[in-house]
C-alpha atoms as a PDB file:
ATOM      1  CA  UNK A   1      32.109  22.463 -17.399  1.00  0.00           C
ATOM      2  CA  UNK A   2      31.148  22.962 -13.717  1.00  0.00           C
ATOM      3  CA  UNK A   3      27.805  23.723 -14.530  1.00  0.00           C
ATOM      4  CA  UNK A   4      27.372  20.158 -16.545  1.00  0.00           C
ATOM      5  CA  UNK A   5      29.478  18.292 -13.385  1.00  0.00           C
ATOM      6  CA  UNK A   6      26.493  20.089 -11.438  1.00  0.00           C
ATOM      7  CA  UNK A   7      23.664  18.851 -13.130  1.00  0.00           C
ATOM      8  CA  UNK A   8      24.830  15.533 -13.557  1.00  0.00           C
ATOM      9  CA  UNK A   9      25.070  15.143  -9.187  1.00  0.00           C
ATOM     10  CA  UNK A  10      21.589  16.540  -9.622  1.00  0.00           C
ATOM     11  CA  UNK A  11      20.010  14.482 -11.770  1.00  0.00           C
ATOM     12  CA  UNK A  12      21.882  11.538  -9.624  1.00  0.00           C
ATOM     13  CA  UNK A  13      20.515  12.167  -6.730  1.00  0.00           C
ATOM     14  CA  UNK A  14      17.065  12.666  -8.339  1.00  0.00           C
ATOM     15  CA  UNK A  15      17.315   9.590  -9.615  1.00  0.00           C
ATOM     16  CA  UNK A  16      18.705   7.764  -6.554  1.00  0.00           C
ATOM     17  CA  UNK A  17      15.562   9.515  -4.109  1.00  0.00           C
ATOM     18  CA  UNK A  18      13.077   7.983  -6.842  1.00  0.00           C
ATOM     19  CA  UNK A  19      14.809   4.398  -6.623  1.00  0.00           C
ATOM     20  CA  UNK A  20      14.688   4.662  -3.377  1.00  0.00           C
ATOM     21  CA  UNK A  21      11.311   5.354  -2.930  1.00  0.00           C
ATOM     22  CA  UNK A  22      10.197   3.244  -4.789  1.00  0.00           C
ATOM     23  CA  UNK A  23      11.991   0.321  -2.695  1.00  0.00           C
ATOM     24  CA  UNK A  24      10.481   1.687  -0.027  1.00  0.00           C
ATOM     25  CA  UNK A  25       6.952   1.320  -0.942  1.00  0.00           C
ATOM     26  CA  UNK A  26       7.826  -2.299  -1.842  1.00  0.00           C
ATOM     27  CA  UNK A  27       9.501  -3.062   1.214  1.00  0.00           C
ATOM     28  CA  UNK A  28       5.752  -1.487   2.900  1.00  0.00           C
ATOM     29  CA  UNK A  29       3.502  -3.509   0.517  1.00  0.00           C
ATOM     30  CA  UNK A  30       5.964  -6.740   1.419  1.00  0.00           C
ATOM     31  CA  UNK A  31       4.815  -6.466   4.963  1.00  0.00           C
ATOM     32  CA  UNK A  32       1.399  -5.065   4.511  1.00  0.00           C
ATOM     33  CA  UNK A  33       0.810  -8.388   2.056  1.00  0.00           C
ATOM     34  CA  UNK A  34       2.641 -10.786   4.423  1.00  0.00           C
ATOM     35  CA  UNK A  35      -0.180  -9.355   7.512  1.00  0.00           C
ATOM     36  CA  UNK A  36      -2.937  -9.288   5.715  1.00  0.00           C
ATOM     37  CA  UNK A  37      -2.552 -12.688   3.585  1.00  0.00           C
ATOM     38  CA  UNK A  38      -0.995 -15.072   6.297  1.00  0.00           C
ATOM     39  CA  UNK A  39      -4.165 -16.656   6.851  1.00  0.00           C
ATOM     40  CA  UNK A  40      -4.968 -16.861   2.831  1.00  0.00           C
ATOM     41  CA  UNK A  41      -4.667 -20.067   1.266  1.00  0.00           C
ATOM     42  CA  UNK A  42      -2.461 -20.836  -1.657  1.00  0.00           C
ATOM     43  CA  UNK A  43      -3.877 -20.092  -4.789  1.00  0.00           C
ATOM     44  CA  UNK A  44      -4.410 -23.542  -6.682  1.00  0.00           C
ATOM     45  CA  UNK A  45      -6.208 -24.863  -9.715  1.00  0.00           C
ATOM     46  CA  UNK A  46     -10.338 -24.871  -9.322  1.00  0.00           C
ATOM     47  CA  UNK A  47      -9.732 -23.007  -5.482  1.00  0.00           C
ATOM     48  CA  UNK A  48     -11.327 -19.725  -5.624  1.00  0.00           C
ATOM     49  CA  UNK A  49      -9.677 -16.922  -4.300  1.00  0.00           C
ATOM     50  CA  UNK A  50     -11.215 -14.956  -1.403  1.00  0.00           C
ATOM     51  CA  UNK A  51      -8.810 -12.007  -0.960  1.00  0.00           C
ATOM     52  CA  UNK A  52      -7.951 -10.096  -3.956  1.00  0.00           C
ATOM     53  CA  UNK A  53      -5.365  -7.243  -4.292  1.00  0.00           C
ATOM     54  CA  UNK A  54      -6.545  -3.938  -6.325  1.00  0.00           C
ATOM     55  CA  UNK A  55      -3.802  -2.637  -8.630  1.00  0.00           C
ATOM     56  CA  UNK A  56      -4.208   1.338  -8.175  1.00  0.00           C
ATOM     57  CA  UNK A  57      -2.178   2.954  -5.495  1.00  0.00           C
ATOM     58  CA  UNK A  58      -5.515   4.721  -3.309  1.00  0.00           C
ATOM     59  CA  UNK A  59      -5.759   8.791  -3.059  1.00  0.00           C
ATOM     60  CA  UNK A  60      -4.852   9.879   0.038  1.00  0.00           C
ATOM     61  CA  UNK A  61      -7.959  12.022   0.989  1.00  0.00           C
ATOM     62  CA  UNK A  62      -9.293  14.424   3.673  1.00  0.00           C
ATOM     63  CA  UNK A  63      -9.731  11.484   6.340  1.00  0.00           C
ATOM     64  CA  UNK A  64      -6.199  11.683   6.680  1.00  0.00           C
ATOM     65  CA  UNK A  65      -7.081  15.014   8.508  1.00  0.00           C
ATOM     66  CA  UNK A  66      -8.983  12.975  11.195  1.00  0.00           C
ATOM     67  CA  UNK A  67      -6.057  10.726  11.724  1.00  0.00           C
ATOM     68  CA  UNK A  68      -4.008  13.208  12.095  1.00  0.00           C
ATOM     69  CA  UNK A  69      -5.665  15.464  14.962  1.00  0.00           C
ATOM     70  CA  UNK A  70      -6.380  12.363  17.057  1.00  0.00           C
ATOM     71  CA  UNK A  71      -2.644  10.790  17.313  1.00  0.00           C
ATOM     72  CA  UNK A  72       0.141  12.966  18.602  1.00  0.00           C
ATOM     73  CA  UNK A  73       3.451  12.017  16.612  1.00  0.00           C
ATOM     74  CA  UNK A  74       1.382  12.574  13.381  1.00  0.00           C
ATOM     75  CA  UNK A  75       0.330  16.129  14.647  1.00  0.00           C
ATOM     76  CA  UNK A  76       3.968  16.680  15.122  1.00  0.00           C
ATOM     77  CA  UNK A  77       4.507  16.079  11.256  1.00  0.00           C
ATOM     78  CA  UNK A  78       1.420  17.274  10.240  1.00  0.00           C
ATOM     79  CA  UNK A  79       2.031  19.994   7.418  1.00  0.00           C
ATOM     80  CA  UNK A  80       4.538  17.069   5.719  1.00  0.00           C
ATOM     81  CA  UNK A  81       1.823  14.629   5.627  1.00  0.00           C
ATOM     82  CA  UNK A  82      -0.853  17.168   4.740  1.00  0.00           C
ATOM     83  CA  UNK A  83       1.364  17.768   1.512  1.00  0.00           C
ATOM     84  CA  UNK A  84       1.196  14.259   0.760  1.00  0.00           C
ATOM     85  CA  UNK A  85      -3.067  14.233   0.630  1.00  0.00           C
ATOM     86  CA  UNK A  86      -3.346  13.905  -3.298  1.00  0.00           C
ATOM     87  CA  UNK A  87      -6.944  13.034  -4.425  1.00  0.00           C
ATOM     88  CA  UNK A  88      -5.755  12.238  -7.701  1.00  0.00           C
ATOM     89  CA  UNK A  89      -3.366   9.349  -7.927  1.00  0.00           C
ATOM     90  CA  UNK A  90      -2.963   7.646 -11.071  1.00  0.00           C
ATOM     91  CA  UNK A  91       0.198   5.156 -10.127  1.00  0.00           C
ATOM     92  CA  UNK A  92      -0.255   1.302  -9.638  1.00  0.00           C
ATOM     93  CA  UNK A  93       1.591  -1.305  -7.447  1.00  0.00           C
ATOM     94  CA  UNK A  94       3.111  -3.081 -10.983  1.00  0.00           C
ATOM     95  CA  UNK A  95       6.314  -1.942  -9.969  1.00  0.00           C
ATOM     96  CA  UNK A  96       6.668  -2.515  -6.551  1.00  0.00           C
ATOM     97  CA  UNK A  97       4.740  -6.029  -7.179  1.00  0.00           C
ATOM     98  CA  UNK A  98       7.779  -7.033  -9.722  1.00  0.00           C
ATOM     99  CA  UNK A  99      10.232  -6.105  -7.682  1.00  0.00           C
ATOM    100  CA  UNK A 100       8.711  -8.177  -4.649  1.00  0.00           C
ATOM    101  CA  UNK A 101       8.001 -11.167  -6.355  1.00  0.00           C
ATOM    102  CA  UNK A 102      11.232 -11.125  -8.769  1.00  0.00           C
ATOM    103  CA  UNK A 103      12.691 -14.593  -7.374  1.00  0.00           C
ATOM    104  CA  UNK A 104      11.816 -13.758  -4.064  1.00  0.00           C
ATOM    105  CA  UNK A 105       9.303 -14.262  -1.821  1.00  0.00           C
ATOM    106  CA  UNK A 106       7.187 -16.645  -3.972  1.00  0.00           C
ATOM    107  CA  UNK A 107       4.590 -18.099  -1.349  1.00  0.00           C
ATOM    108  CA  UNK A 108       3.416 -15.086  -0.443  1.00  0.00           C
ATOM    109  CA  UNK A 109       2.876 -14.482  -4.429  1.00  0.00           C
ATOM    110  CA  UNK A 110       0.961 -17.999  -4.680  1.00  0.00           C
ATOM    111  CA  UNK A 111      -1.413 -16.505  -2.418  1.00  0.00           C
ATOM    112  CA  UNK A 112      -2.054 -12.719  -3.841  1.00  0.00           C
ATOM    113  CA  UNK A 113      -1.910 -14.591  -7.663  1.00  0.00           C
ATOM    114  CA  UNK A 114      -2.687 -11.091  -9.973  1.00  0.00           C
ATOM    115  CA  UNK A 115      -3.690  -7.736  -8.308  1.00  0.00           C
ATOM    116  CA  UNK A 116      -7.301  -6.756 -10.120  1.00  0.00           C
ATOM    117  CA  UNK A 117      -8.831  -3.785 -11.115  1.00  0.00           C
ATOM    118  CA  UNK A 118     -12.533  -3.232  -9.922  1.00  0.00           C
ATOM    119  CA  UNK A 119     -14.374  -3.936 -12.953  1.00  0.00           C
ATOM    120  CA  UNK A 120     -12.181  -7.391 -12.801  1.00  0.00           C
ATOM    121  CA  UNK A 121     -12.706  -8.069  -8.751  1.00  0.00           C
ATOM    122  CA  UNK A 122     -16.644  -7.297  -9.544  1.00  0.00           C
ATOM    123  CA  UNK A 123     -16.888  -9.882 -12.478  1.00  0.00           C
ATOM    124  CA  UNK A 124     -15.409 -12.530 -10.227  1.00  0.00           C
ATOM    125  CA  UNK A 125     -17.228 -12.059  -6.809  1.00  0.00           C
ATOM    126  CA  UNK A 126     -20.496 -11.576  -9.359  1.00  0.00           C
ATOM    127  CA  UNK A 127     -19.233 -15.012 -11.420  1.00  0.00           C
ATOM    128  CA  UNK A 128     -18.797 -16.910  -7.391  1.00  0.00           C
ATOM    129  CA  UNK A 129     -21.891 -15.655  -6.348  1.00  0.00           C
ATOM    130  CA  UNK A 130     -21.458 -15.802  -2.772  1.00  0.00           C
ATOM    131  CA  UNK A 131     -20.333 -12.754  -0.161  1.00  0.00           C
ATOM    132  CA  UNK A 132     -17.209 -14.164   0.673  1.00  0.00           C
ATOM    133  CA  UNK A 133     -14.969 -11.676  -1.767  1.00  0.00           C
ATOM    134  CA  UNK A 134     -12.623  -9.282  -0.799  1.00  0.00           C
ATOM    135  CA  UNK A 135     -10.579  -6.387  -2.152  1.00  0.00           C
ATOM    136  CA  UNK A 136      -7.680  -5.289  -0.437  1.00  0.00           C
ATOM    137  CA  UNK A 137      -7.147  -1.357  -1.663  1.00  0.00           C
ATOM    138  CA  UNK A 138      -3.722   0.259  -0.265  1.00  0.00           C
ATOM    139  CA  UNK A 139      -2.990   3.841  -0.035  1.00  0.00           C
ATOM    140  CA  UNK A 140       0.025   5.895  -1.664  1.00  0.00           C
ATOM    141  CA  UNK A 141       2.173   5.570   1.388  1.00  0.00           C
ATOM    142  CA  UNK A 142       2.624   9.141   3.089  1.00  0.00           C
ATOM    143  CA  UNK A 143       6.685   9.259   4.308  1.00  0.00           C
ATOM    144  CA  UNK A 144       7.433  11.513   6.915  1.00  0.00           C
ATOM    145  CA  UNK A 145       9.808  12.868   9.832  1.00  0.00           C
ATOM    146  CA  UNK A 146      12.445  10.572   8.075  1.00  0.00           C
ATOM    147  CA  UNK A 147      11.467   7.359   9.609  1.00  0.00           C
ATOM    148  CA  UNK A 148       8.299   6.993   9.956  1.00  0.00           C
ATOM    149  CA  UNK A 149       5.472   6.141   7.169  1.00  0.00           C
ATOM    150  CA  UNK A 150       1.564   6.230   7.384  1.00  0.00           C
ATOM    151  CA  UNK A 151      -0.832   4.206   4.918  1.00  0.00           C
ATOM    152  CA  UNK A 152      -4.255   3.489   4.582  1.00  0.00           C
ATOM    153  CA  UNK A 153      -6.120   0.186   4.010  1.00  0.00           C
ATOM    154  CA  UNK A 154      -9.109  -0.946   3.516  1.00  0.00           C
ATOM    155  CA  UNK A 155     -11.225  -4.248   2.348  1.00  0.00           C
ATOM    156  CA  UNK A 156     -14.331  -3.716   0.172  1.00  0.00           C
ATOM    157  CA  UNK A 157     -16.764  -6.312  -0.375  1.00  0.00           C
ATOM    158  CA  UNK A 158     -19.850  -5.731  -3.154  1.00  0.00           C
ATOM    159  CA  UNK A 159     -22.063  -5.954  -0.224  1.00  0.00           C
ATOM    160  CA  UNK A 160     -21.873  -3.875   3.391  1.00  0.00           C
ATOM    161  CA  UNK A 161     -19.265  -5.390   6.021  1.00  0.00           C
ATOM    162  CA  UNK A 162     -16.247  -3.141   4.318  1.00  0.00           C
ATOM    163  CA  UNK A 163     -13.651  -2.268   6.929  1.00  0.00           C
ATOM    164  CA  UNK A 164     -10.367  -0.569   7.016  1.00  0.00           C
ATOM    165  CA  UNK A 165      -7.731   1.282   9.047  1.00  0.00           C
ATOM    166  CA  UNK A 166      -4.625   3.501   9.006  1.00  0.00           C
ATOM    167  CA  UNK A 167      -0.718   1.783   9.716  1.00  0.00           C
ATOM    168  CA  UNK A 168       1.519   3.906  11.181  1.00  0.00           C
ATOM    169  CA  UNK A 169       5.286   2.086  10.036  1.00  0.00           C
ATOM    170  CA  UNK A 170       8.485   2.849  11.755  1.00  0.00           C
ATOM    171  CA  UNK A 171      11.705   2.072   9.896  1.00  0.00           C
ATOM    172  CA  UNK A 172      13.438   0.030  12.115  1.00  0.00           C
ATOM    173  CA  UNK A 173      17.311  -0.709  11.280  1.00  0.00           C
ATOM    174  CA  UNK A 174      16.177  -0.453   7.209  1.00  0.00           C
ATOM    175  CA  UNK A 175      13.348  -2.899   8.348  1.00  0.00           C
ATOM    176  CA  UNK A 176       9.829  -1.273   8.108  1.00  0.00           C
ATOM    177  CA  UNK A 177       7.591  -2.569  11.225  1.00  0.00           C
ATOM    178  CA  UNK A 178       3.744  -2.173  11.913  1.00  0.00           C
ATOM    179  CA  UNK A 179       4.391   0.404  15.290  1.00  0.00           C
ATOM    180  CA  UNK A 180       0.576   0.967  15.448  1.00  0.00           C
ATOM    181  CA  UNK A 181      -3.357   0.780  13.481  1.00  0.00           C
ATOM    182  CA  UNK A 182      -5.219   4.047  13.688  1.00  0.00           C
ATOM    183  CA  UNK A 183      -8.817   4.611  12.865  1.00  0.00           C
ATOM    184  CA  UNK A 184      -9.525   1.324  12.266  1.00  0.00           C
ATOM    185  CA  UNK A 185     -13.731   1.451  10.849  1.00  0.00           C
ATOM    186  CA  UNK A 186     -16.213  -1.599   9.669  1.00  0.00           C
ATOM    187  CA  UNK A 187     -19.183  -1.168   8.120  1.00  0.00           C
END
């Protein structure tokens, strides 16, 4: 009987860590979407839409190495984020995009409309015909010394003038906050 009572807190508190992360990474993609789409327009009938969101959470991958060595709280935490470096992700942001946008929050979904997959974002910037599309690719968020949380983005564009950087997030009184941009690269 104690044995059963046992697993049961187990599998509880297995359950509660995964429901909790995921809230987490929807409470980062809230503010990463909120940054990076303030100055979007609303998504309307016949407007075209210039910044597009790609569905696939992005590997982590060696560069995180590169952030790490040049910033010294990440050093500090270093073997917990190098854990975290997966180059084979295969979850999406469906979740934490349903959870957002679940009567809440539904300006900010006017703007970001659907999240696309690449074969989708190159149709449409192919079908406008201009260079003015944009993908907006976010990391797996990396969670470490129990406040703290680095991700990646980065904006691809069928031609050259791609650019991207690392967010270093501090959870702030259950709020998460932008403390710092790391790396930041254009092409």
């Amino acid at each position: 009987m104690k044995l059963n009572f046992k697993l049961f807190i187990a599998l509880v508190f297995c359950f509660q860590f995964g429901f909790a992360q995921e809230n987490q990474d929807a409470a980062i993609l809230k503010i990463l979407l909120i940054k990076y789409y303030q100055n979007e327009k609303v998504i309307v009938k016949n407007r075209m839409q210039y910044l597009n969101f790609y569905c696939q959470k992005a590997p982590n991958n060696e560069e995180t190495f590169e952030v790490i060595n040049k910033n010294d709280l990440l050093k500090k935490s270093s073997a917990e984020i190098k854990k975290q470096v997966n180059t084979i992700v295969t979850e999406d942001w469906a979740k934490e995009m349903s959870i957002l946008f679940n009567n809440q929050y539904q300006y900010l979904k006017s703007k970001v409309n659907n999240c696309l997959s690449l074969g989708e974002y190159q149709k449409i910037s192919l079908k406008a015909d201009e260079n003015n599309q944009r993908l907006m690719i976010v990391s797996k968020p990396m969670y470490f010394g129990v406040k703290y949380c680095l991700v990646k983005v980065a904006f691809y564009r069928n031609i050259e003038h791609n650019n991207g950087c690392f967010l270093l997030l501090e959870n702030v009184n259950n709020t998460w906050v932008i403390k710092e941009l790391l790396n930041e690269w254009a092409t």
